[in-house]
C-alpha atoms as a PDB file:
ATOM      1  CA  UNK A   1     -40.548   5.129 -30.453  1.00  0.00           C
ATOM      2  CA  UNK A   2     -36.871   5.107 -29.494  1.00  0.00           C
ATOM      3  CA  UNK A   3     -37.183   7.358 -26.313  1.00  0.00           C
ATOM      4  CA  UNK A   4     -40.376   4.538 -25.551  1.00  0.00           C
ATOM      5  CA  UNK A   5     -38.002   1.799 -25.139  1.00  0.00           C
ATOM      6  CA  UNK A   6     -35.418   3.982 -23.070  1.00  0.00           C
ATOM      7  CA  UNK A   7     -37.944   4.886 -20.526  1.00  0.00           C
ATOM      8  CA  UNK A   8     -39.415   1.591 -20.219  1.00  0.00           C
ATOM      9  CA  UNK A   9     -35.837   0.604 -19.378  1.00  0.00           C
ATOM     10  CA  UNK A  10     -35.274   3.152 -17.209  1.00  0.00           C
ATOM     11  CA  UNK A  11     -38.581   2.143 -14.914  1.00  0.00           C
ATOM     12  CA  UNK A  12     -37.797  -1.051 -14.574  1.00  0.00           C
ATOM     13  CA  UNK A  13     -34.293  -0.435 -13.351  1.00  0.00           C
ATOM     14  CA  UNK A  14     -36.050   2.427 -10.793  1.00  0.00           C
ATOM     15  CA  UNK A  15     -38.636  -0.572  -9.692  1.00  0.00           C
ATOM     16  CA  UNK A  16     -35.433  -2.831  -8.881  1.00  0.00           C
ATOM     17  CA  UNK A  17     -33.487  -0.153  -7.367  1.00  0.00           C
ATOM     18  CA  UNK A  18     -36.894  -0.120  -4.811  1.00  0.00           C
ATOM     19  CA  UNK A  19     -36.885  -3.685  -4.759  1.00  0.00           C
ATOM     20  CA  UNK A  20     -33.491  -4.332  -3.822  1.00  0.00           C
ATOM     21  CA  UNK A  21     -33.782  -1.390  -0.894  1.00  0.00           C
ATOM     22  CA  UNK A  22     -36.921  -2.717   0.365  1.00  0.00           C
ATOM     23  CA  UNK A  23     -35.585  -6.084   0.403  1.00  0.00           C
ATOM     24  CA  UNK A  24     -32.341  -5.253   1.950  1.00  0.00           C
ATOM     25  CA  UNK A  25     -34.081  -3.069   5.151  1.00  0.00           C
ATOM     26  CA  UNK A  26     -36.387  -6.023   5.770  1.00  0.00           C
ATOM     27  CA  UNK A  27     -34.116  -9.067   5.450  1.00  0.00           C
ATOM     28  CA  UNK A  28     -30.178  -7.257   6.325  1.00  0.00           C
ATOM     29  CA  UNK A  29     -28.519  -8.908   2.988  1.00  0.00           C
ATOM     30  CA  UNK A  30     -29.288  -8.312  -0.573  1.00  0.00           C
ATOM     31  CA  UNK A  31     -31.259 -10.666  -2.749  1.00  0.00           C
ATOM     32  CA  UNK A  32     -29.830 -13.407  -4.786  1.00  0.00           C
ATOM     33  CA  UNK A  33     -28.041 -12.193  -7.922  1.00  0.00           C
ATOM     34  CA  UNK A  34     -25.725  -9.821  -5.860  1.00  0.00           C
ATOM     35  CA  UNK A  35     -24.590 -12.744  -2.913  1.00  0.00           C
ATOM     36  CA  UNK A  36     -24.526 -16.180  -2.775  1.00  0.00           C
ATOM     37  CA  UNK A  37     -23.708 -16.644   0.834  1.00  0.00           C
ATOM     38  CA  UNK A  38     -25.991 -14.097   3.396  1.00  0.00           C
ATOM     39  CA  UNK A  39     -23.365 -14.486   5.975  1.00  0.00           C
ATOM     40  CA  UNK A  40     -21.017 -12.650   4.092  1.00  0.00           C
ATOM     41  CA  UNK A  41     -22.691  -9.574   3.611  1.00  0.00           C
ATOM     42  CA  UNK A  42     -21.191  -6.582   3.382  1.00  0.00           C
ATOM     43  CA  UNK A  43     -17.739  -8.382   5.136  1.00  0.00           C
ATOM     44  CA  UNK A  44     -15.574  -6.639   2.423  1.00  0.00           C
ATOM     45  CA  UNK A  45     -15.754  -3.911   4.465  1.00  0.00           C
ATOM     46  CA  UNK A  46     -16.188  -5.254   7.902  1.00  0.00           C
ATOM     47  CA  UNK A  47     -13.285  -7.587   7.866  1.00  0.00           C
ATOM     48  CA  UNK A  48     -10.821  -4.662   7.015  1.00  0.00           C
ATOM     49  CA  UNK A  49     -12.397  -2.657   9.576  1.00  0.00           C
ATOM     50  CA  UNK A  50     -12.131  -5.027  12.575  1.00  0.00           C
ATOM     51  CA  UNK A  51      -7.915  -5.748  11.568  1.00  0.00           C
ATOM     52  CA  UNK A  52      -7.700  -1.727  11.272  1.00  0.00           C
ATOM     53  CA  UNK A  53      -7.462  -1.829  15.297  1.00  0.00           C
ATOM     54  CA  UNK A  54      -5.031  -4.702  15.445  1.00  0.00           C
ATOM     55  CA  UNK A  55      -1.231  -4.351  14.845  1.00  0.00           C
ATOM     56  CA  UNK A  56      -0.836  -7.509  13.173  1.00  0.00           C
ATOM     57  CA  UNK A  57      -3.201  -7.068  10.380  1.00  0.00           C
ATOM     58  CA  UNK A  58      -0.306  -7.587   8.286  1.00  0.00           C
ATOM     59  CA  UNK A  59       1.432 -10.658   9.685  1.00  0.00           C
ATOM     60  CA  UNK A  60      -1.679 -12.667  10.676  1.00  0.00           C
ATOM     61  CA  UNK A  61      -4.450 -11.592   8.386  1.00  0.00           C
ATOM     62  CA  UNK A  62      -2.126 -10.951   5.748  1.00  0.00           C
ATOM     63  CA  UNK A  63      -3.835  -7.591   4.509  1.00  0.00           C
ATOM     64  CA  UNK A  64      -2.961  -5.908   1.233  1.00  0.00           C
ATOM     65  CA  UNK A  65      -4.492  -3.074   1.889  1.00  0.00           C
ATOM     66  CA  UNK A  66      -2.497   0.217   2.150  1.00  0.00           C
ATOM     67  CA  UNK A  67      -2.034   1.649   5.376  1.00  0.00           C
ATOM     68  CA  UNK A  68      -4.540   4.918   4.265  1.00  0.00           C
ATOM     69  CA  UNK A  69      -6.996   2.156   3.778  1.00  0.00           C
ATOM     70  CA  UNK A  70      -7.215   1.629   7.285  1.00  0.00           C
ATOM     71  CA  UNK A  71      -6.899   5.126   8.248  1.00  0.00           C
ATOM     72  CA  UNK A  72      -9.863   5.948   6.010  1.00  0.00           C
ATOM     73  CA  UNK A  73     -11.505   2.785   8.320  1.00  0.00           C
ATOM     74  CA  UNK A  74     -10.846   4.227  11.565  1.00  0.00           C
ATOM     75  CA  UNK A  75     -12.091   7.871  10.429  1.00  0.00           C
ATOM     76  CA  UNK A  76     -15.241   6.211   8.992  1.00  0.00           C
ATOM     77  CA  UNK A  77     -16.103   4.317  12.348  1.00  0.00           C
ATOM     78  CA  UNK A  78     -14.994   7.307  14.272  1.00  0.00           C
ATOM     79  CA  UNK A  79     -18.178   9.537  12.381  1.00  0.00           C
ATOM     80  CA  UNK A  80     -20.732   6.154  12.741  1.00  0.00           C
ATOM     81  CA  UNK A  81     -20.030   6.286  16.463  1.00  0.00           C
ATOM     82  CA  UNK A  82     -16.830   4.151  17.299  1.00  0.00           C
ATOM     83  CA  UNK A  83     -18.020   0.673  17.428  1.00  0.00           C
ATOM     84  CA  UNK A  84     -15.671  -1.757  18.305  1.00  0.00           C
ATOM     85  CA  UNK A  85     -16.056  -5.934  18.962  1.00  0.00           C
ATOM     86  CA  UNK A  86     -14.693  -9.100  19.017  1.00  0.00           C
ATOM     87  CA  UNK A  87     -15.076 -10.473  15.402  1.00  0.00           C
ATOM     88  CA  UNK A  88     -15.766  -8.938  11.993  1.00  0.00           C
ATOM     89  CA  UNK A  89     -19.730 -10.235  12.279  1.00  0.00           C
ATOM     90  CA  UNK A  90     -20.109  -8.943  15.314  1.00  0.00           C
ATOM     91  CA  UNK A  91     -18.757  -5.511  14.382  1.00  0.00           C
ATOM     92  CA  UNK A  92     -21.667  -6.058  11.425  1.00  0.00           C
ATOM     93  CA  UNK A  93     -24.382  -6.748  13.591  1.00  0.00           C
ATOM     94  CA  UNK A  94     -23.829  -3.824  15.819  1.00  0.00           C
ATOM     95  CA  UNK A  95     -22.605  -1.291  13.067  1.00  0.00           C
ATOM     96  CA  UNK A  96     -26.170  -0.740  11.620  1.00  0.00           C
ATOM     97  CA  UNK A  97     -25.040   3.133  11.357  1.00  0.00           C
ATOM     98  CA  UNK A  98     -22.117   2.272   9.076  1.00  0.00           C
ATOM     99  CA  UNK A  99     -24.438  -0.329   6.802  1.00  0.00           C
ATOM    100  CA  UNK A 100     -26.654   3.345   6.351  1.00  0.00           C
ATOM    101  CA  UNK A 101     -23.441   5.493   5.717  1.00  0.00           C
ATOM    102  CA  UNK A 102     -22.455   2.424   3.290  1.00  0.00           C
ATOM    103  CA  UNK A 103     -25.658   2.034   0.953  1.00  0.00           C
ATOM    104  CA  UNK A 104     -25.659   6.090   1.140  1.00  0.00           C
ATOM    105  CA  UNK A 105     -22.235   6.415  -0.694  1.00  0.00           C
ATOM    106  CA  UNK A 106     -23.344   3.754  -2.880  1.00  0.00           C
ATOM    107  CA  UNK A 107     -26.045   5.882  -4.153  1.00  0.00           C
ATOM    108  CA  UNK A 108     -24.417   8.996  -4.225  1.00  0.00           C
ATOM    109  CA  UNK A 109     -20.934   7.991  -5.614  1.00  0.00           C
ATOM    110  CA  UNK A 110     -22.299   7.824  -8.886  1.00  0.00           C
ATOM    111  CA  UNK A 111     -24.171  11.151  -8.773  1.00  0.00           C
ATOM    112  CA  UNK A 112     -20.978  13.303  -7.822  1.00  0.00           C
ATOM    113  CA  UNK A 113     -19.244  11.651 -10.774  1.00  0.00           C
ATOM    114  CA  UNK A 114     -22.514  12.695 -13.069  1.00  0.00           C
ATOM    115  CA  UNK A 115     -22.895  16.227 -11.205  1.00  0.00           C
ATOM    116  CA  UNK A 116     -18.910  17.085 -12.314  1.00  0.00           C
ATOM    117  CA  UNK A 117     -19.298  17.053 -16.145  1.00  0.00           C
ATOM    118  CA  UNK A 118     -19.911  20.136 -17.633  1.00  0.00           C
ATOM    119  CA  UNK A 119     -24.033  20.740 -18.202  1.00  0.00           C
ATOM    120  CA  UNK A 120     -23.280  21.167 -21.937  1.00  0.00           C
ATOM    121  CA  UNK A 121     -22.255  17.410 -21.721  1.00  0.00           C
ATOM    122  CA  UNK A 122     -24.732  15.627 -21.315  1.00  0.00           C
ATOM    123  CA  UNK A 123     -28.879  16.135 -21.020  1.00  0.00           C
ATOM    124  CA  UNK A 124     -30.560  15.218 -17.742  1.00  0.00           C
ATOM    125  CA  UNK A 125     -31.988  12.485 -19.336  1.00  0.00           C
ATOM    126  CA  UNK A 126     -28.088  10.809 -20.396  1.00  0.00           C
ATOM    127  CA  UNK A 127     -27.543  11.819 -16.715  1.00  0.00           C
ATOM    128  CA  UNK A 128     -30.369   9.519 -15.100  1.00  0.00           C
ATOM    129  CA  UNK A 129     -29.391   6.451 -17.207  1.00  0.00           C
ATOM    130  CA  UNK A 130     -25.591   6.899 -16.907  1.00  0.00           C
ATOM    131  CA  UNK A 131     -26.649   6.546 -13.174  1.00  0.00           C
ATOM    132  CA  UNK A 132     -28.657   3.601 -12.775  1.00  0.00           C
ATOM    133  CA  UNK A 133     -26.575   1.992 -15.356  1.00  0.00           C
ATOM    134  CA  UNK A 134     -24.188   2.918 -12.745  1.00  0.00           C
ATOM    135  CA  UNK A 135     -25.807   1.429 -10.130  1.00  0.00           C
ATOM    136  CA  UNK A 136     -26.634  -1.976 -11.253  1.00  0.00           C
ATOM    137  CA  UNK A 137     -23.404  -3.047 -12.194  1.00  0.00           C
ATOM    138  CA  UNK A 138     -23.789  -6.667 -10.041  1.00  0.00           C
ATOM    139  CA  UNK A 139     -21.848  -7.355  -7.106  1.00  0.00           C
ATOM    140  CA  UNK A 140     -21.149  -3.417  -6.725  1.00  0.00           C
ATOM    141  CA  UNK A 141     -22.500  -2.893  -3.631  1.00  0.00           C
ATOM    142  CA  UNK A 142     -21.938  -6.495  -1.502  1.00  0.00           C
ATOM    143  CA  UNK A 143     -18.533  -6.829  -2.724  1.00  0.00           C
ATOM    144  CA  UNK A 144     -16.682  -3.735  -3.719  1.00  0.00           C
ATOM    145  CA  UNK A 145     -18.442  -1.434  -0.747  1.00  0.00           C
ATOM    146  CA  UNK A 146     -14.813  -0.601   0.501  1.00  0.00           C
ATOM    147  CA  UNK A 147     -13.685   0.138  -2.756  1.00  0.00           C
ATOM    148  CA  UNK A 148     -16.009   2.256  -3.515  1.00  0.00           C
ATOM    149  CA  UNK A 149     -15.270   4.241  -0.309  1.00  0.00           C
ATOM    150  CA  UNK A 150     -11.646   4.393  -1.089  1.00  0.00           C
ATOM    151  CA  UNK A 151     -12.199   5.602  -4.493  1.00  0.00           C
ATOM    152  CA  UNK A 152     -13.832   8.479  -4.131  1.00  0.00           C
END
């Protein structure tokens, strides 16, 4: 009866986790409980990229990233293909490639922090819903996408 409940759980968070993908490949922002303004999707990472390139990221953006933040920028746009343009949102709207590379380390972040502990740890069934439990924290992926990057 108990395991019932878990995988009921556990299937609805798997249909959401399809939802919110499907949603965000046909529409290019995520639904409503993770962003209240479309516009500003995924700019948590896009605004630090676009100041990596400029020397004054620190006197007229007033950044507080460290410096091996924007190193770790540059490196990631250098494997996505180098985009470079005139505003943050434009550097979006062309940097589809980096949106993939994004929502990819998303998904896997989690799973290399699962796949370290020790087999004897933890079943493959604590494993799944440590993951999507993982996963759905909200906000996570429109708002700490360059943390998570960082972090790892």
């Amino acid at each position: 009866m108990k395991n019932k409940y878990l995988y009921s759980l556990l299937s609805i968070n798997f249909i959401f986790v399809i939802y919110i993908i499907n949603f965000l490949f046909q529409n290019e922002y995520l639904p409503s409980p993770f962003i209240y303004d479309k516009n500003d999707t995924f700019m948590d990472f896009f605004n630090p990229l676009y100041w990596a390139y400029s020397e004054s990221k620190y006197t007229i953006w007033n950044s507080v990233y460290p410096p091996l933040s924007f190193i770790i920028l540059k490196f990631i746009n250098m494997l996505s293909g180098s985009v470079l343009a005139e505003d943050p949102f434009l550097l979006r709207e062309v940097s589809s490639n980096i949106k993939y590379m994004i929502f990819l380390i998303y998904l896997l972040s989690p799973a290399l922090v699962i796949y370290n502990y020790r087999k004897e740890d933890f079943s493959l069934k604590k494993k799944l819903i440590i993951y999507f439990i993982f996963i759905f924290i909200p906000n996570q992926l429109s708002r700490l996408n360059f943390f998570i990057i960082t972090a790892n």
